[in-house]
Protein backbone atom coordinates (compact mmCIF):
# COMPACT_ATOMS: atom_id res chain seq x y z
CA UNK A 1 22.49 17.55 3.82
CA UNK A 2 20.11 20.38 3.31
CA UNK A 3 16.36 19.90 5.18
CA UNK A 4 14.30 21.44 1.90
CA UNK A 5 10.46 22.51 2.59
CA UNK A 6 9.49 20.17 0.51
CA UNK A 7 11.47 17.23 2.12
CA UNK A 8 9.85 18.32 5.32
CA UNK A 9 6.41 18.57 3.43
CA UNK A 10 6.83 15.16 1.99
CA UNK A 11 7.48 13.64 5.44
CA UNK A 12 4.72 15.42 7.28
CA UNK A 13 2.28 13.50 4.19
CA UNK A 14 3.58 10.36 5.33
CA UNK A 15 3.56 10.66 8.86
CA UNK A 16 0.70 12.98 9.99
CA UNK A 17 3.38 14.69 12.63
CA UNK A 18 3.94 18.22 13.41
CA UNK A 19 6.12 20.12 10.59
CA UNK A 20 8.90 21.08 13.45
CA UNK A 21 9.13 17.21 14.71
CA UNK A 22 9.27 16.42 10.87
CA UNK A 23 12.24 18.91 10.26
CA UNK A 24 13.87 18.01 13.53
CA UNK A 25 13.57 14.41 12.27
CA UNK A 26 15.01 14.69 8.56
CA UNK A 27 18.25 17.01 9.88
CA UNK A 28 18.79 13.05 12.33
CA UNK A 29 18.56 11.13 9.92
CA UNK A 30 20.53 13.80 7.72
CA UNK A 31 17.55 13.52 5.06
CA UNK A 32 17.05 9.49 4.87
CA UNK A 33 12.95 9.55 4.62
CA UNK A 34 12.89 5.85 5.63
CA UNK A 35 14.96 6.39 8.57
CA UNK A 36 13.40 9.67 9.79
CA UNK A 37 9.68 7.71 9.24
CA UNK A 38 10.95 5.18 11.20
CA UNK A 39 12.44 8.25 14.29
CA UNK A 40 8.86 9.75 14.36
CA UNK A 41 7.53 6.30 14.86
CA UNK A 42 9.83 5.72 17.90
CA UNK A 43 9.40 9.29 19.26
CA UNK A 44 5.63 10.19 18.28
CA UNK A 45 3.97 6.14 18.29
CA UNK A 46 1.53 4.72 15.96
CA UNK A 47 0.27 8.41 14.99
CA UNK A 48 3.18 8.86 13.19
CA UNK A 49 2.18 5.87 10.98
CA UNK A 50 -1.23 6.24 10.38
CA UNK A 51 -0.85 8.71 7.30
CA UNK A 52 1.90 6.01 5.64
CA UNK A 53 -0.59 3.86 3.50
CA UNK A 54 -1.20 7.72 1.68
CA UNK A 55 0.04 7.40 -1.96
CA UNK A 56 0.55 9.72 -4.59
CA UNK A 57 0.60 8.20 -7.87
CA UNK A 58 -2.62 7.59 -9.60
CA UNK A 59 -4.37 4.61 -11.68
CA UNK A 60 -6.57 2.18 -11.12
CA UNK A 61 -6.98 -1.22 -10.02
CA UNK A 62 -9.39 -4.04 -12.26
CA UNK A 63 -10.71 -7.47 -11.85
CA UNK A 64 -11.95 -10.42 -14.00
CA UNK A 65 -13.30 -13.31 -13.33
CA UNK A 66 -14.28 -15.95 -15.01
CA UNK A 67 -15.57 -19.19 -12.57
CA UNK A 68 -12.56 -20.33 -10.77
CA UNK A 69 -9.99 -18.45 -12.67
CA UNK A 70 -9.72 -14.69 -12.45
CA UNK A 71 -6.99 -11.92 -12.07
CA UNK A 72 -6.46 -8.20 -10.98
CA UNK A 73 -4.40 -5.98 -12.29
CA UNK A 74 -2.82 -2.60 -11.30
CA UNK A 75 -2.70 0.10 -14.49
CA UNK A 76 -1.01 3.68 -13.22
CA UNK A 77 -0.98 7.21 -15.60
CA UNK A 78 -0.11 10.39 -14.20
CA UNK A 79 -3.09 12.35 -13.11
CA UNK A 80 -6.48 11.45 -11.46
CA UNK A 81 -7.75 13.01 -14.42
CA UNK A 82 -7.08 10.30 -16.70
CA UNK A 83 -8.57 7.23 -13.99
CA UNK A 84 -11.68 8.62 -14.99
CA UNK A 85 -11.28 8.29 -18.78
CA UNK A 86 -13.19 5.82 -20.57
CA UNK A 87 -10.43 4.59 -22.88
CA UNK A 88 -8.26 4.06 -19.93
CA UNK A 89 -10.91 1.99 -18.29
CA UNK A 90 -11.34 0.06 -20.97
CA UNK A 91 -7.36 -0.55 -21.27
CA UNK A 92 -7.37 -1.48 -17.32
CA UNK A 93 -10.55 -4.15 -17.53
CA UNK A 94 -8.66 -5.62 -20.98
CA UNK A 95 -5.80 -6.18 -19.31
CA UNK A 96 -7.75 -8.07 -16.51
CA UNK A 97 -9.33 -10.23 -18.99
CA UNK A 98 -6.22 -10.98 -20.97
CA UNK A 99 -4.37 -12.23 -17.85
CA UNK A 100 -7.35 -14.21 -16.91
CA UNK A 101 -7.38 -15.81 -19.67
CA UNK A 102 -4.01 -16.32 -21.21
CA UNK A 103 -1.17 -16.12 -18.02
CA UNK A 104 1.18 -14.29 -18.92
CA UNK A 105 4.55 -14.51 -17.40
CA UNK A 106 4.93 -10.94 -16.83
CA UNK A 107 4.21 -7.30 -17.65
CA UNK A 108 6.18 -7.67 -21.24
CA UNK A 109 4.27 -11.09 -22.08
CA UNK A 110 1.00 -9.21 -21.07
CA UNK A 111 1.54 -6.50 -23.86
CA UNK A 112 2.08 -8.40 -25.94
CA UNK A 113 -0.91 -10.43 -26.44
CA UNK A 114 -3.70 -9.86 -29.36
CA UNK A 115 -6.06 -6.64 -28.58
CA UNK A 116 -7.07 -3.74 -30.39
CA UNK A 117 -9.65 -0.71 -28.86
CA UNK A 118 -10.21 2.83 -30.81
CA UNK A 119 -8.23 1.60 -34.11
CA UNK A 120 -5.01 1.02 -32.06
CA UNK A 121 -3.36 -2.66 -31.59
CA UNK A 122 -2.98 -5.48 -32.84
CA UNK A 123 -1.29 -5.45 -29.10
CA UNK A 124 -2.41 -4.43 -25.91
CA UNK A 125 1.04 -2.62 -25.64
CA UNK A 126 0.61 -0.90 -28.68
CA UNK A 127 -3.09 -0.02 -27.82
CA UNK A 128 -1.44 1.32 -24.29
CA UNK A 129 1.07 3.65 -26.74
CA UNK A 130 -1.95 4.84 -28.86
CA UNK A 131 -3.29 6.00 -26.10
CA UNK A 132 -0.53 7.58 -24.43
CA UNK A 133 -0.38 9.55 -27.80
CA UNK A 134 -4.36 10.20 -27.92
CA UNK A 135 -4.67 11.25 -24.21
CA UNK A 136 -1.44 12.85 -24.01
CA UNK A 137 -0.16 11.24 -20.55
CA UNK A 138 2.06 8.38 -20.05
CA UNK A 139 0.47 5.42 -18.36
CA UNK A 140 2.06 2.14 -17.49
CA UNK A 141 1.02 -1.67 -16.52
CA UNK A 142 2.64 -2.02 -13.22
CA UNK A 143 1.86 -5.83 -11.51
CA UNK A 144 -0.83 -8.36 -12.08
CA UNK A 145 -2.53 -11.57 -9.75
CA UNK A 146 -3.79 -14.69 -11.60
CA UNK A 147 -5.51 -17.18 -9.74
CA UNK A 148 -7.03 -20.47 -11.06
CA UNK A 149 -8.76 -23.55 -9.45
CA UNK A 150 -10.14 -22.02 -6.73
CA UNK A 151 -13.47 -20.20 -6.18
CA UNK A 152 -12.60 -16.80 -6.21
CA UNK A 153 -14.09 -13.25 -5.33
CA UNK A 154 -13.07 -9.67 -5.63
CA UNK A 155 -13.69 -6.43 -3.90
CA UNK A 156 -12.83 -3.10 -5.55
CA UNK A 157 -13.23 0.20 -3.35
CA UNK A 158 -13.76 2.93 -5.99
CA UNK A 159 -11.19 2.30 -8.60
CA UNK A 160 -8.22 2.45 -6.40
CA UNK A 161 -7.84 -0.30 -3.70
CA UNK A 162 -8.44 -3.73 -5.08
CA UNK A 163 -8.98 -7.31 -3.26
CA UNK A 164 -8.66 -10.99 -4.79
CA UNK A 165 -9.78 -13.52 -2.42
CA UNK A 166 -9.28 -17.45 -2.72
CA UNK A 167 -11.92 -19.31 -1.02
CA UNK A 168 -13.73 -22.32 0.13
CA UNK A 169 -17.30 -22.75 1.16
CA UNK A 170 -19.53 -19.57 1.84
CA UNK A 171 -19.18 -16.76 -0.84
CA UNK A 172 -21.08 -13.96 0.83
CA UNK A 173 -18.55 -14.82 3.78
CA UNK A 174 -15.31 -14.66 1.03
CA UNK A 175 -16.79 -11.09 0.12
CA UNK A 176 -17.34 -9.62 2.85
CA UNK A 177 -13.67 -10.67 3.95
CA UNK A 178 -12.30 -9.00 0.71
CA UNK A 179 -14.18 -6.02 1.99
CA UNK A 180 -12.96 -6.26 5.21
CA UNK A 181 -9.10 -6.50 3.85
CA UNK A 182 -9.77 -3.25 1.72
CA UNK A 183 -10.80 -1.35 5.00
CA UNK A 184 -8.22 -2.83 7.53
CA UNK A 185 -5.25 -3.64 4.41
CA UNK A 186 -4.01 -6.90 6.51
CA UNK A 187 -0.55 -8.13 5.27
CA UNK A 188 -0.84 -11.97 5.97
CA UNK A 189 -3.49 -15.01 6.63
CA UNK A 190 -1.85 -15.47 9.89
CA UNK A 191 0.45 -14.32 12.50
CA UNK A 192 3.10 -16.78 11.26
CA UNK A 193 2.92 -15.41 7.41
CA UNK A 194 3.97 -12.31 9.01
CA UNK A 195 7.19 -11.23 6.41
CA UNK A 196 10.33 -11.95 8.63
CA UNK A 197 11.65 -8.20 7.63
CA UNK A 198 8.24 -7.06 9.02
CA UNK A 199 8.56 -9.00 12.07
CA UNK A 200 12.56 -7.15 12.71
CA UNK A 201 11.51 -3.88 11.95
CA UNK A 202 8.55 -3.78 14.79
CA UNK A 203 10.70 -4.83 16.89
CA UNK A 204 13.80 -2.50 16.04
CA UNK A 205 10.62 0.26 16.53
CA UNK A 206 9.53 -1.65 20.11
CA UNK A 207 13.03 -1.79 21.28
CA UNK A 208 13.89 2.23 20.21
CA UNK A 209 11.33 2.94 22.40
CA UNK A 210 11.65 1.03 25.10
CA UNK A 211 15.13 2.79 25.52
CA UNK A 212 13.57 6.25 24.93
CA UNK A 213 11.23 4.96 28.14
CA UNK A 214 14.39 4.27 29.69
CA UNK A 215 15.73 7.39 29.39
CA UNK A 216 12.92 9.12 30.33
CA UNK A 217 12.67 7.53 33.60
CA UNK A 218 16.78 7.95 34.51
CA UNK A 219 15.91 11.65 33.77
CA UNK A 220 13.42 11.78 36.33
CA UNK A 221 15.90 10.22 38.90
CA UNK A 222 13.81 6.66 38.40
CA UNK A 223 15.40 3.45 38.06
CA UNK A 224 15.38 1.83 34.85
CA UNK A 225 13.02 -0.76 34.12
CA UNK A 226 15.63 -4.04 34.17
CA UNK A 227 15.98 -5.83 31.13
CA UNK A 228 14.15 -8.46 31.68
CA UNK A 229 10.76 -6.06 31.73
CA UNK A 230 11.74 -4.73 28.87
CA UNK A 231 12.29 -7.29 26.82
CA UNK A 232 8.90 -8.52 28.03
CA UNK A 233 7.95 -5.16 26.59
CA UNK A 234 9.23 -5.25 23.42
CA UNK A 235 7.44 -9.13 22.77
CA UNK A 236 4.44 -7.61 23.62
CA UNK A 237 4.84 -4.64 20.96
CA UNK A 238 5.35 -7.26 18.46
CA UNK A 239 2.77 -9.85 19.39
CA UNK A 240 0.48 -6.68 19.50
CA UNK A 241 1.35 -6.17 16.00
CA UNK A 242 1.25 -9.51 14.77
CA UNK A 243 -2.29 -9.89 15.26
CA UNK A 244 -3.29 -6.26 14.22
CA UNK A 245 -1.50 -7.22 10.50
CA UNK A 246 -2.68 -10.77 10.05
CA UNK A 247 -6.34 -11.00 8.92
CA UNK A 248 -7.08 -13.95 10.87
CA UNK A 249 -6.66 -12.13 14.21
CA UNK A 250 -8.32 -9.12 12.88
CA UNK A 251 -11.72 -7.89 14.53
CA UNK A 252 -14.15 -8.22 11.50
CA UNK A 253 -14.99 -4.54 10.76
CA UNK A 254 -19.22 -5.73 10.26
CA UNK A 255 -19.05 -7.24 13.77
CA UNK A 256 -16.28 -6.32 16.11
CA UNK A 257 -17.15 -8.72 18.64
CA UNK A 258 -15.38 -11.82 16.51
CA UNK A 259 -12.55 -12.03 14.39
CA UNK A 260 -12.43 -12.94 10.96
CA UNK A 261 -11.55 -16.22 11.47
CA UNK A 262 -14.67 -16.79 13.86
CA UNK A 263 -16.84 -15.22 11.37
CA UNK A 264 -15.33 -17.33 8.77
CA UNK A 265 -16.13 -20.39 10.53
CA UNK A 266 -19.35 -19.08 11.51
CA UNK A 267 -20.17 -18.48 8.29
CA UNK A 268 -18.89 -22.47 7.03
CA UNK A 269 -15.90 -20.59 4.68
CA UNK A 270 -12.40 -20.55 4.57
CA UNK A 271 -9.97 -18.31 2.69
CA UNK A 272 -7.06 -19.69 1.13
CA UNK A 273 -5.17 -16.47 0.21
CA UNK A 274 -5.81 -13.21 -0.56
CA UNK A 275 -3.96 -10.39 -3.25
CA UNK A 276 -4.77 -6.64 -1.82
CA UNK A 277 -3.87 -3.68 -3.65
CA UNK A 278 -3.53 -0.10 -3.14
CA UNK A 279 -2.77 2.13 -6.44
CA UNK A 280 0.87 3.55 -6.16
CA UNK A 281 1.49 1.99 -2.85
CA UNK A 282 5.16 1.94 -2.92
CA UNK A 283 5.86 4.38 -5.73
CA UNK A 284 7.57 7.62 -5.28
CA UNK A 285 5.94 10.32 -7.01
CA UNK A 286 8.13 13.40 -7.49
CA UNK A 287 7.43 16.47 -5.38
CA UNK A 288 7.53 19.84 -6.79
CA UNK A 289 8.88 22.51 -4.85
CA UNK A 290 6.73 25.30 -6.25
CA UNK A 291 8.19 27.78 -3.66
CA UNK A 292 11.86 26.95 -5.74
CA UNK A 293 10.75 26.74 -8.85
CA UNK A 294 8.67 30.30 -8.81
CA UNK A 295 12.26 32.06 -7.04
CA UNK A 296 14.08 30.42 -9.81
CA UNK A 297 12.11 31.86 -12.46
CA UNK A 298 12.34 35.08 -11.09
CA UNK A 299 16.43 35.21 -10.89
CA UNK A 300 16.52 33.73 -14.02
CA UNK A 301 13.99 36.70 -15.26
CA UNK A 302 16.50 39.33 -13.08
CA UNK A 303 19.21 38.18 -14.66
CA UNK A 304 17.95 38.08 -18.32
């Protein structure tokens, strides 16, 4: 398969690594992003994955809450342009409310309950098309969080990364630890809510470079470190990770001397679960190769 700049571009986004590594990386894994993301991790370490959380497609994230019920809700368009529009705004904080209050099932339920804003409705899906038509750019409901029974509290960094927290006990504690989750983006309570698939792939990373260690030694006319060591190794790696991803374990970013949990029970709160999101995490956004599309215009202009 051919390595394109902008494949190589894409990559380098993702992964923070040198362009060459990036290119040397893609032609591996014969152009599988995933699996060349997942070569720079084993060749490069955790630099390679500090740039991953980077998105590209825009929106912005809303709460509501309304005593112990409240929800969040993630509402994408096309261009940061438009996440700063009022009517938008308004559509994203509806949306909040209306899930709040009525629980939908899902994204079609949620459009179509009662609302109207700037003449358009008697939908929220058919306000979302009058505004598509008014502003010009598509835009899209893309998930939603309900919560109800529990005290709850929210934490929204700028528009784009969004926190609902379910807690017990101290409030200023439950805020700061939504806070804390938007800065450090934890992916479980605990170590042992850790997704299993999560779990694997840290340790298919730990294990790919444990043999690259390997290797590295034999080359230098060293003995290889017996398997026993390494497998000690590659637990390590994992247990390492475990507690880096689970908030629990995390060191509280206001006082890095205790961990969230300490501070928690410091503080006489507990959380009960928490819903983080990041705007566009997960979506692919297309990537224009300008450098193409300009040399394509100009054949097509030669040969006119």
């Amino acid at each position: 398969m051919a390595i394109t700049a902008s494949m190589v571009a894409e990559l380098r986004a993702k992964t923070d690594a040198p362009m060459m590594e990036c290119k040397k990386a893609l032609t591996e894994a014969d152009g599988d992003m995933a699996k060349a993301e997942e070569l720079l991790r084993v060749k490069l370490g955790t630099k390679a994955g500090k740039a991953a959380s980077r998105v590209t497609a825009e929106g912005v994230v809303a709460c509501h809450i309304d005593g112990s019920t409240g929800a969040m809700v993630e509402v994408n368009c096309e261009t940061d342009f438009v996440t700063k529009n009022d009517s938008f705004l308004a559509l994203a904080s509806a949306a909040a409310r209306l899930v709040a209050a009525n629980d939908p099932a899902d994204i079609d339920a949620l459009g179509k309950l009662p609302f109207e804003l700037e003449g358009f409705g008697p939908t929220l899906e058919d306000v979302r098309k009058g505004l598509i038509g008014k502003i010009g750019e598509n835009m899209s409901f893309r998930r939603f969080k309900r919560s109800s029974g529990t005290p709850l509290t929210s934490y929204v960094h700028g528009t784009r990364i969004g926190v609902l927290v379910e807690y017990e006990g101290n409030e200023a504690a439950a805020r700061d630890t939504a806070m804390h989750i938007a800065a450090m983006k934890p992916v479980s309570l605990t170590s042992a809510d850790v997704p299993v698939e999560l779990i694997e792939r840290e340790r298919s990373v730990a294990a790919a470079k444990a043999d690259e260690a390997n290797r590295e030694l034999v080359a230098a006319g060293k003995p290889a470190q017996s398997p026993e060591i390494t497998a000690k190794r590659i637990d390590g790696a994992v247990q390492k990770y475990l507690k880096e991803v689970s908030l629990f374990n995390q060191a509280f970013v206001k006082n890095d001397k205790q961990t969230v949990e300490q501070m928690l029970k410091s503080a006489g709160a507990t959380v009960k679960a928490f819903t983080l999101y990041v705007v566009g995490e997960g979506i692919e956004k297309k990537v224009d190769d300008f450098a193409a599309e300009v040399a394509a215009t100009v054949a097509a202009a030669k040969g006119a």
